[in-house]
Protein backbone atom coordinates (compact mmCIF):
# COMPACT_ATOMS: atom_id res chain seq x y z
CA UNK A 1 8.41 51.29 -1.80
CA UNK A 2 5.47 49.41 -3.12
CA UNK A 3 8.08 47.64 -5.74
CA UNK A 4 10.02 47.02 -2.96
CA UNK A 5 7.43 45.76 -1.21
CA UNK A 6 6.06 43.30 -4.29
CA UNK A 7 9.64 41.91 -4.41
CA UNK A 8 9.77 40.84 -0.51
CA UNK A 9 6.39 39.24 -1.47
CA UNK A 10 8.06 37.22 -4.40
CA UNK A 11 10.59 35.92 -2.28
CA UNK A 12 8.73 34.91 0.27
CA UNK A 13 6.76 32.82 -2.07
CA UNK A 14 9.42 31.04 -3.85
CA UNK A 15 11.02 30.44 -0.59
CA UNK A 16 7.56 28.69 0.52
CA UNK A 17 7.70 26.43 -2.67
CA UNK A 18 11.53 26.15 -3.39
CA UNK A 19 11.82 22.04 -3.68
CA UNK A 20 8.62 21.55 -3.96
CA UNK A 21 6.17 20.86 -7.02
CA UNK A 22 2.79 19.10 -7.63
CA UNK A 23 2.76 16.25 -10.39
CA UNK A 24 -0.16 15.03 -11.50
CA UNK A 25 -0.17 11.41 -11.80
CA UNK A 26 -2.57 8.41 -13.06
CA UNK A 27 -1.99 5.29 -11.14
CA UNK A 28 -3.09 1.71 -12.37
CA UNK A 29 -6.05 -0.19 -11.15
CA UNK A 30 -3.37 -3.09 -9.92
CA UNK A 31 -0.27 -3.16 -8.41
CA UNK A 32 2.67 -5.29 -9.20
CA UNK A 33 5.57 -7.20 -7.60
CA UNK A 34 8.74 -5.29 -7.25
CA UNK A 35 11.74 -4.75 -4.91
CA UNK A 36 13.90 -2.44 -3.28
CA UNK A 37 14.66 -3.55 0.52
CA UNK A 38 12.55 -6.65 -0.08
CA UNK A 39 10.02 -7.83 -2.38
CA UNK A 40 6.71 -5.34 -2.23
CA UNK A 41 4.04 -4.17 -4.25
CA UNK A 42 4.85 -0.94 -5.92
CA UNK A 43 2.30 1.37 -8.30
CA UNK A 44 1.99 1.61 -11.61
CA UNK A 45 1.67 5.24 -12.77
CA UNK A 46 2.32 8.15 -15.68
CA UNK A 47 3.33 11.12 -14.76
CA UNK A 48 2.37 14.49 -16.49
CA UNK A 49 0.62 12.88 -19.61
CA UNK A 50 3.52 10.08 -19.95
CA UNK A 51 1.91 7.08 -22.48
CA UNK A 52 4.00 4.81 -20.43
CA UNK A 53 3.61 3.06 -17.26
CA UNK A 54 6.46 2.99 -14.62
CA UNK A 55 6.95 1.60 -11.54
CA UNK A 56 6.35 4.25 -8.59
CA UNK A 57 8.21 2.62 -5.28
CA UNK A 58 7.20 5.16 -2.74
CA UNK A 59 4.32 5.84 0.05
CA UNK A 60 1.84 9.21 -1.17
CA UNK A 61 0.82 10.59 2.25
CA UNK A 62 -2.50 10.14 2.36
CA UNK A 63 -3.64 8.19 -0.59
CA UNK A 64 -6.03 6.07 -0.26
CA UNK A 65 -5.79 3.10 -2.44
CA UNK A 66 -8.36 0.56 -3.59
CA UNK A 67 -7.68 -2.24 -6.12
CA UNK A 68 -9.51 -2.02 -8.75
CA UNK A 69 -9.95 1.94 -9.53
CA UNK A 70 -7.95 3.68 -11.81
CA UNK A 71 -6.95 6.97 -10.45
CA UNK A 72 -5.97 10.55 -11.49
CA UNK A 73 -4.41 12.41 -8.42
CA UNK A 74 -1.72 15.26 -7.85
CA UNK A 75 0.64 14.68 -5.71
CA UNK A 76 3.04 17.17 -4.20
CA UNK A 77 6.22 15.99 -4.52
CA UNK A 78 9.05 17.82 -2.01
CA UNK A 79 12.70 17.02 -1.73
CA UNK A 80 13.78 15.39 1.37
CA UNK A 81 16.05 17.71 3.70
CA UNK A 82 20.07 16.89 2.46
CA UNK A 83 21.77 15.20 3.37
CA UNK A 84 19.42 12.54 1.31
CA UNK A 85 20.81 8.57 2.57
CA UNK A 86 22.00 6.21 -0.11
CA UNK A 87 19.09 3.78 0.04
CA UNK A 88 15.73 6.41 -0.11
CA UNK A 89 14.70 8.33 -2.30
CA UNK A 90 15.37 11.97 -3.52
CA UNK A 91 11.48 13.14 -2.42
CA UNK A 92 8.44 12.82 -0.66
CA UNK A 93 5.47 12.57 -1.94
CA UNK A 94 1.97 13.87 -0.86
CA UNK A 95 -1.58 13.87 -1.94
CA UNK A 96 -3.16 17.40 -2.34
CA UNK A 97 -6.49 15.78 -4.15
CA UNK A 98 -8.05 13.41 -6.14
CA UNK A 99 -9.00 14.73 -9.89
CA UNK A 100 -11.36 11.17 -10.47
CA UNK A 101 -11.60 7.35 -9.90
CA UNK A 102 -12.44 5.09 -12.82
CA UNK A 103 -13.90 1.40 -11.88
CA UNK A 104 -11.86 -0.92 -14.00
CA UNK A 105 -11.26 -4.66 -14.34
CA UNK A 106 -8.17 -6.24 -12.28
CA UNK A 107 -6.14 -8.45 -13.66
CA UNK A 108 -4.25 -8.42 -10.09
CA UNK A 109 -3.82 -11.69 -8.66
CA UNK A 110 -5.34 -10.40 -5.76
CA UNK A 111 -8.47 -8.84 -6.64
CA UNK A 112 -11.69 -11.30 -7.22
CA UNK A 113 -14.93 -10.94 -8.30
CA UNK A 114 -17.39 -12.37 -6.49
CA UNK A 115 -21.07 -13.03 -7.77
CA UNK A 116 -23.44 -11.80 -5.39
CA UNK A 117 -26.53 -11.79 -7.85
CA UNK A 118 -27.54 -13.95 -11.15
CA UNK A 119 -30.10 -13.54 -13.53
CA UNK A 120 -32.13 -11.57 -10.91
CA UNK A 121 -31.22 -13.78 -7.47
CA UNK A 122 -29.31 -13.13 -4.88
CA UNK A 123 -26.22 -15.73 -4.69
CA UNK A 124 -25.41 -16.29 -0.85
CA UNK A 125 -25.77 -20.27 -0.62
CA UNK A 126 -22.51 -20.99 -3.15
CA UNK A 127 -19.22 -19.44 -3.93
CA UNK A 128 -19.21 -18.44 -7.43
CA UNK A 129 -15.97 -15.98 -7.98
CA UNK A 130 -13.72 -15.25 -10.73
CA UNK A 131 -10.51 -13.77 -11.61
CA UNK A 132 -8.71 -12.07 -14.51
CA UNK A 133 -5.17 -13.31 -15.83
CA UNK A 134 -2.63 -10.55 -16.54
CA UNK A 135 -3.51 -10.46 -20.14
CA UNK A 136 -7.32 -10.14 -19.98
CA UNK A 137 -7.11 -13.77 -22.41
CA UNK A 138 -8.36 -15.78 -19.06
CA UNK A 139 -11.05 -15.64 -16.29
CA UNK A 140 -10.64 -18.38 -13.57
CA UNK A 141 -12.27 -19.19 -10.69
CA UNK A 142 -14.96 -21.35 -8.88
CA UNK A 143 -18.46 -22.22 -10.26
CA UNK A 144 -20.54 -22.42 -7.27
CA UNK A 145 -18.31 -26.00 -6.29
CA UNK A 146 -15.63 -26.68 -8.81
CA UNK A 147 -13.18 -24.78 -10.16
CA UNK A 148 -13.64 -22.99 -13.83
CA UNK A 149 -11.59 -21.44 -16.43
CA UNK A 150 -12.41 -20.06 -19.36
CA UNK A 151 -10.78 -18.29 -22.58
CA UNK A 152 -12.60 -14.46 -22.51
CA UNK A 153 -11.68 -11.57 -25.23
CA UNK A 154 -12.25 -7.84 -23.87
CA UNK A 155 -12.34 -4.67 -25.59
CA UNK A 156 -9.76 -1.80 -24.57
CA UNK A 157 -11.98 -0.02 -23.14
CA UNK A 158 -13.39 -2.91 -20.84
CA UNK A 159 -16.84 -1.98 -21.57
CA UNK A 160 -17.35 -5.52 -23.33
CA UNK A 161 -16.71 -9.10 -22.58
CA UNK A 162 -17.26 -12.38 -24.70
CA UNK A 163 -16.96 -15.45 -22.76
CA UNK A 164 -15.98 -18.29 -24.83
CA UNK A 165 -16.96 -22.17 -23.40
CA UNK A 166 -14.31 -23.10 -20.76
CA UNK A 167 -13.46 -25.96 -18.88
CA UNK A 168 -14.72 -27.10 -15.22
CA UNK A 169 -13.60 -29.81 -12.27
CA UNK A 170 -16.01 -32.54 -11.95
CA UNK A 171 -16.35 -33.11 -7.92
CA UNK A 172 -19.75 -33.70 -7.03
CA UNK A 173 -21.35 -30.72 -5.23
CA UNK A 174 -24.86 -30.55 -2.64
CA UNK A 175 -27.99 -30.26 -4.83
CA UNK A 176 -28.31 -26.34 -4.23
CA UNK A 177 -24.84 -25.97 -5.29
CA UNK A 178 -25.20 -28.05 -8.03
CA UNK A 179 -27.91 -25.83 -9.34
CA UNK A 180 -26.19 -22.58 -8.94
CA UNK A 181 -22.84 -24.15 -10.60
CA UNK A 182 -25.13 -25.33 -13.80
CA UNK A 183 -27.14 -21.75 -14.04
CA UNK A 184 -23.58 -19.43 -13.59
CA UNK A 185 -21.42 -21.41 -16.20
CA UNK A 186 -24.93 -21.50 -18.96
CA UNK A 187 -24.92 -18.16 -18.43
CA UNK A 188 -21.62 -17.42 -19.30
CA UNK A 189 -20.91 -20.09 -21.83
CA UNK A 190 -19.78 -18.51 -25.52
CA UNK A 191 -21.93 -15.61 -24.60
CA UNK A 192 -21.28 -11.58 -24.69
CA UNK A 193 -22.24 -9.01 -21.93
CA UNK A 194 -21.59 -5.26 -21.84
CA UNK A 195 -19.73 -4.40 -18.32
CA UNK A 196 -20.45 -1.50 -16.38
CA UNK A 197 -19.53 -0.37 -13.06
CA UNK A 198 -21.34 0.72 -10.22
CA UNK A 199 -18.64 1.60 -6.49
CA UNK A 200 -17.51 -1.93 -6.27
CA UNK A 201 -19.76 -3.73 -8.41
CA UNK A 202 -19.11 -4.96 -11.62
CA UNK A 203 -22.33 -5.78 -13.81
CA UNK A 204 -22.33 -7.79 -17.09
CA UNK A 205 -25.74 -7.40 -19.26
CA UNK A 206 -26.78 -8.90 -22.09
CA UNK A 207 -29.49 -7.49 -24.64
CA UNK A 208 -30.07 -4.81 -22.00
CA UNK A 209 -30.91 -7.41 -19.25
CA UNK A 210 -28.79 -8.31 -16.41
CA UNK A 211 -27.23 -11.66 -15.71
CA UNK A 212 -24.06 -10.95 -13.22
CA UNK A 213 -23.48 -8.42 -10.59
CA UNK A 214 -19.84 -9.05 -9.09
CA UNK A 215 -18.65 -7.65 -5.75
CA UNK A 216 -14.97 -6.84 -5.67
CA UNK A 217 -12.95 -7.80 -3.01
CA UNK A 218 -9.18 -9.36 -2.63
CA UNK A 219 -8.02 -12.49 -1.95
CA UNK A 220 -6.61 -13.33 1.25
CA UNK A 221 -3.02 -13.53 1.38
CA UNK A 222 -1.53 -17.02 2.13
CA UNK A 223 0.48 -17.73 5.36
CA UNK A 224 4.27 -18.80 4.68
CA UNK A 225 3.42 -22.91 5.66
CA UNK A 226 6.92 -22.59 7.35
CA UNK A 227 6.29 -19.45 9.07
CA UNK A 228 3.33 -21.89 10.62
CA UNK A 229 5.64 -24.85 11.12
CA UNK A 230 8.28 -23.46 13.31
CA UNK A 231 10.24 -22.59 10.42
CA UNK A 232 11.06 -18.92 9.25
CA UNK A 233 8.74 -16.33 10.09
CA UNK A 234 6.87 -14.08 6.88
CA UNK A 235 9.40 -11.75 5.68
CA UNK A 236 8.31 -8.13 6.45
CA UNK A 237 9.95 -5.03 6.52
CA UNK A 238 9.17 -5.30 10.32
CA UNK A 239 11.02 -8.85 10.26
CA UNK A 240 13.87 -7.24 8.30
CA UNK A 241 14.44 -4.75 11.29
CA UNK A 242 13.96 -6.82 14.07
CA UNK A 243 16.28 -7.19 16.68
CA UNK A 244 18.84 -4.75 14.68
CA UNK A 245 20.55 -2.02 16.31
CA UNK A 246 18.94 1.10 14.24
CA UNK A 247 20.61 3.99 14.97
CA UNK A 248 19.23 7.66 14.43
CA UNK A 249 20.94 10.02 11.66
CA UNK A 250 18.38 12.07 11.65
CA UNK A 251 15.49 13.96 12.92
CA UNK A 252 12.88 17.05 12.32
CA UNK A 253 15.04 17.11 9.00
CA UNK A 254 18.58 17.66 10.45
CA UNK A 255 21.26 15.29 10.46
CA UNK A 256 21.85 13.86 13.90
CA UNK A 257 26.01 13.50 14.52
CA UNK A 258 27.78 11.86 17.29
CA UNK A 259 24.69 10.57 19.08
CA UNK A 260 23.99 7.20 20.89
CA UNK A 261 20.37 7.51 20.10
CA UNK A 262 19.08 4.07 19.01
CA UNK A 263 16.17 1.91 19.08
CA UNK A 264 16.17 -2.16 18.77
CA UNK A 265 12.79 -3.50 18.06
CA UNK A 266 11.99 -7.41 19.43
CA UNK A 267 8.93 -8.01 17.37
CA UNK A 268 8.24 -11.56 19.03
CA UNK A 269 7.27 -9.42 22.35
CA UNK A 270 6.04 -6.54 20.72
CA UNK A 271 8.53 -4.07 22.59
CA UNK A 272 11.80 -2.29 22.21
CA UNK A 273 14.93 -1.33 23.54
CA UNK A 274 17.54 1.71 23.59
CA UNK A 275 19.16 4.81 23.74
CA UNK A 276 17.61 8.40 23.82
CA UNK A 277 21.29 9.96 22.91
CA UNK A 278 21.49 9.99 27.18
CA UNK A 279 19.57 7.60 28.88
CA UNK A 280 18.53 4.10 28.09
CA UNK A 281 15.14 3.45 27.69
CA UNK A 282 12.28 0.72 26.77
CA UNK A 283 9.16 -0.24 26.16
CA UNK A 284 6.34 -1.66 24.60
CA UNK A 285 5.40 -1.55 20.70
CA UNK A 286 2.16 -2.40 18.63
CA UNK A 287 2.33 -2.11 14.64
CA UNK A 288 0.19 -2.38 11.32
CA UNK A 289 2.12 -2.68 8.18
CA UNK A 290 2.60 1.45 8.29
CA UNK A 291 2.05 2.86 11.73
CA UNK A 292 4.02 2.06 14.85
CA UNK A 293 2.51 3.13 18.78
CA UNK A 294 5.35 3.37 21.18
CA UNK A 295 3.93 3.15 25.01
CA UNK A 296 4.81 2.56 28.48
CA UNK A 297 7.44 4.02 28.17
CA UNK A 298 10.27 4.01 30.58
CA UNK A 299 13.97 5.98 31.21
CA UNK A 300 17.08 6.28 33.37
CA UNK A 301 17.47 9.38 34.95
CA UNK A 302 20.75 10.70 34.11
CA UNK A 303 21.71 14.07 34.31
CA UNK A 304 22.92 15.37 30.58
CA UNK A 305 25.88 17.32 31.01
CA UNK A 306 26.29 18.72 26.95
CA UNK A 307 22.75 20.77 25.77
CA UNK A 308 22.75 19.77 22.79
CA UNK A 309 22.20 16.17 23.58
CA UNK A 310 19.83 17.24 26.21
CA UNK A 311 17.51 18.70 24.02
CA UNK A 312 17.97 15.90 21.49
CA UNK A 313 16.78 13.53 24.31
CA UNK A 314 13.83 15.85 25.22
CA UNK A 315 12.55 16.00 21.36
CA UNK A 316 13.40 12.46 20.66
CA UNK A 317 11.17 11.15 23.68
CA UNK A 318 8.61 13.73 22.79
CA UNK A 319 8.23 12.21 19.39
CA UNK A 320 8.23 8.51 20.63
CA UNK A 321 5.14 9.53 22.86
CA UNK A 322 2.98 11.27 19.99
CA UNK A 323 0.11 9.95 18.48
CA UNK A 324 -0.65 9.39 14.98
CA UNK A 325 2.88 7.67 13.87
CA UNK A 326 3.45 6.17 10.44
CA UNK A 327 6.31 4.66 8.82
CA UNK A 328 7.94 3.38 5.86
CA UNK A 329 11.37 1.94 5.11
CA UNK A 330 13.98 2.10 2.22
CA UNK A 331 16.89 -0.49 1.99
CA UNK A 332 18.23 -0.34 5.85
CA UNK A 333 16.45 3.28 6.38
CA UNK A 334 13.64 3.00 8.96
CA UNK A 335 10.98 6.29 8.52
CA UNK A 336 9.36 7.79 11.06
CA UNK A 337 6.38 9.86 10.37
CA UNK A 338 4.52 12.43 12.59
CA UNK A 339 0.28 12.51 11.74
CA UNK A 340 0.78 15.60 9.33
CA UNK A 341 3.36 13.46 7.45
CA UNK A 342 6.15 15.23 8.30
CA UNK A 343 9.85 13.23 8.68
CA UNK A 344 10.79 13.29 11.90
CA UNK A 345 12.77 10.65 12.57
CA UNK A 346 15.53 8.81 10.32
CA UNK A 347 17.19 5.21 11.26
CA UNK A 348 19.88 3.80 9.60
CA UNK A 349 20.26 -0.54 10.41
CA UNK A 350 24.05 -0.66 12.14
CA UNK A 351 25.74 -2.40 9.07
CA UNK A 352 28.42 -3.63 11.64
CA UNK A 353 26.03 -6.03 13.11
């Protein structure tokens, strides 16, 4: 009996886990331009020990990301319920916890350090900032009033920096600006600092004393001049969706069949349109780049003859209603998420339209 008993146990437990594993997984201190629906920014990561970087193109539930950080995590990585679309991918990935987080330097075109003390001072009057190229060969950025660039070499570690003399606009700046602009690049000129890191700041010392404390931040993201100029709007995944008949294929992780359930999303009024497999409903919508609120909203009252259908209606409005949504999208697959990160909705763009 108590073998018997053991082996019910066993099964029970690889039942729990079957498709399921946890990876753990460093991911880079910058992300980088990639594509798969659209252009995005995808992670750079080695998995299990790997001495090579890939490219990782999917969300990890609840990963908090900051430029800048190196990070070791593990991830639990489960297969999506079959049948699996085309366009996504194979799993879905998870964070169970975060082994560390190791301040490093950017080279991101996004991520800038900004000076926010100098020699002892507070900077607050002048925007001194700088960035790192790809390569680590480069910092660029502005002086206080001008622009600056100069040739820098780096360690592998990134726990030294030489600076070697650069080169600098010559617009003519206010006096206080002036005098931060000539103190920042003397300080910096054909000189060598150790770096060290301290939550977001960056400090560079040299013979034990410090001369730069950097804040880092990113770099806001320029607007599309057309988008502003009555020309075509940003490209987004939302802007890839809009106005396109997306119809569900599947949801709570079973494949949805002969259904009429459908949503079409008008992003310029920030509200939507469809079919609950029965009755037609709308409205109104309100998005970030991952999460999606669906509210006011409204249905036709028709009876639904076939149960099935009936209680895919009564889920599928239950689900629209909830709280906590997230999303993601893959190709012409629209996700939706419920706030435990479960799949409970799949959308597939109409490829007729």
């Amino acid at each position: 009996m108590k073998s018997i008993g053991l082996l019910m146990v066993l099964l029970l437990t690889q039942t729990a886990v079957f498709g399921q594993k946890t990876i753990r997984m460093t991911v880079k201190e910058e992300c980088v331009p990639c594509r798969r629906m659209m252009a995005q920014e995808c992670f750079q990561v080695k998995k299990e020990g790997s001495d090579k970087w890939e490219l990782f193109y999917d969300r990890i539930k609840g990963f908090e990301y900051v430029p800048g950080n190196r990070y070791v995590i593990d991830v639990i990585e489960t297969e999506r319920p079959e049948p699996v679309p085309q366009d996504l991918s194979k799993y879905l990935y998870k964070l169970d916890k975060v082994i560390s987080v190791t301040p490093m330097i950017s080279g991101s075109q996004g991520v800038i350090y900004k000076v926010i003390r100098m020699n002892g001072k507070e900077v607050t009057d002048a925007d001194v900032s700088l960035s790192f190229d790809s390569t680590f060969h480069q910092i660029s950025g502005r002086s206080g009033c001008n622009s600056f660039s100069a040739p820098v070499k780096m360690n592998k570690k990134q726990t030294k920096i030489c600076v070697k003399t650069g080169m600098s606009t010559k617009m003519a700046c206010p006096d206080m600006q002036m005098a931060v602009e000539d103190e920042f690049l003397k300080s910096i000129s054909d000189k060598s600092f150790k770096v060290s890191h301290a939550g977001s700041m960056m400090i560079w010392k040299s013979k034990k004393k410090e001369v730069l404390v950097f804040e880092t931040g990113t770099k806001p993201v320029p607007q599309d001049p057309s988008a502003t100029n009555g020309g075509r709007p940003e490209k987004t995944p939302w802007n890839f969706f809009n106005q396109q008949t997306l119809r569900l294929i599947q949801m709570d992780g079973m494949t949805i069949k002969k259904t009429d359930a459908a949503l079409k999303m008008d992003m310029a009024t920030n509200s939507f349109t469809g079919s609950n497999g029965c009755n037609r409903i709308s409205g109104n919508m309100s998005t970030t780049r991952n999460t999606v609120v669906f509210s006011d909203i409204i249905s036709t009252k028709m009876m639904c003859a076939d149960e099935l259908v009936a209680n895919t209606e009564r889920r599928f409005m239950e689900i629209l209603r909830s709280k906590g949504l997230t999303v993601d999208f893959a190709e012409r697959v629209f996700n939706i998420y419920d706030a435990s990160g479960k799949l409970v909705l799949m959308f597939a763009a109409d490829a007729t339209e």
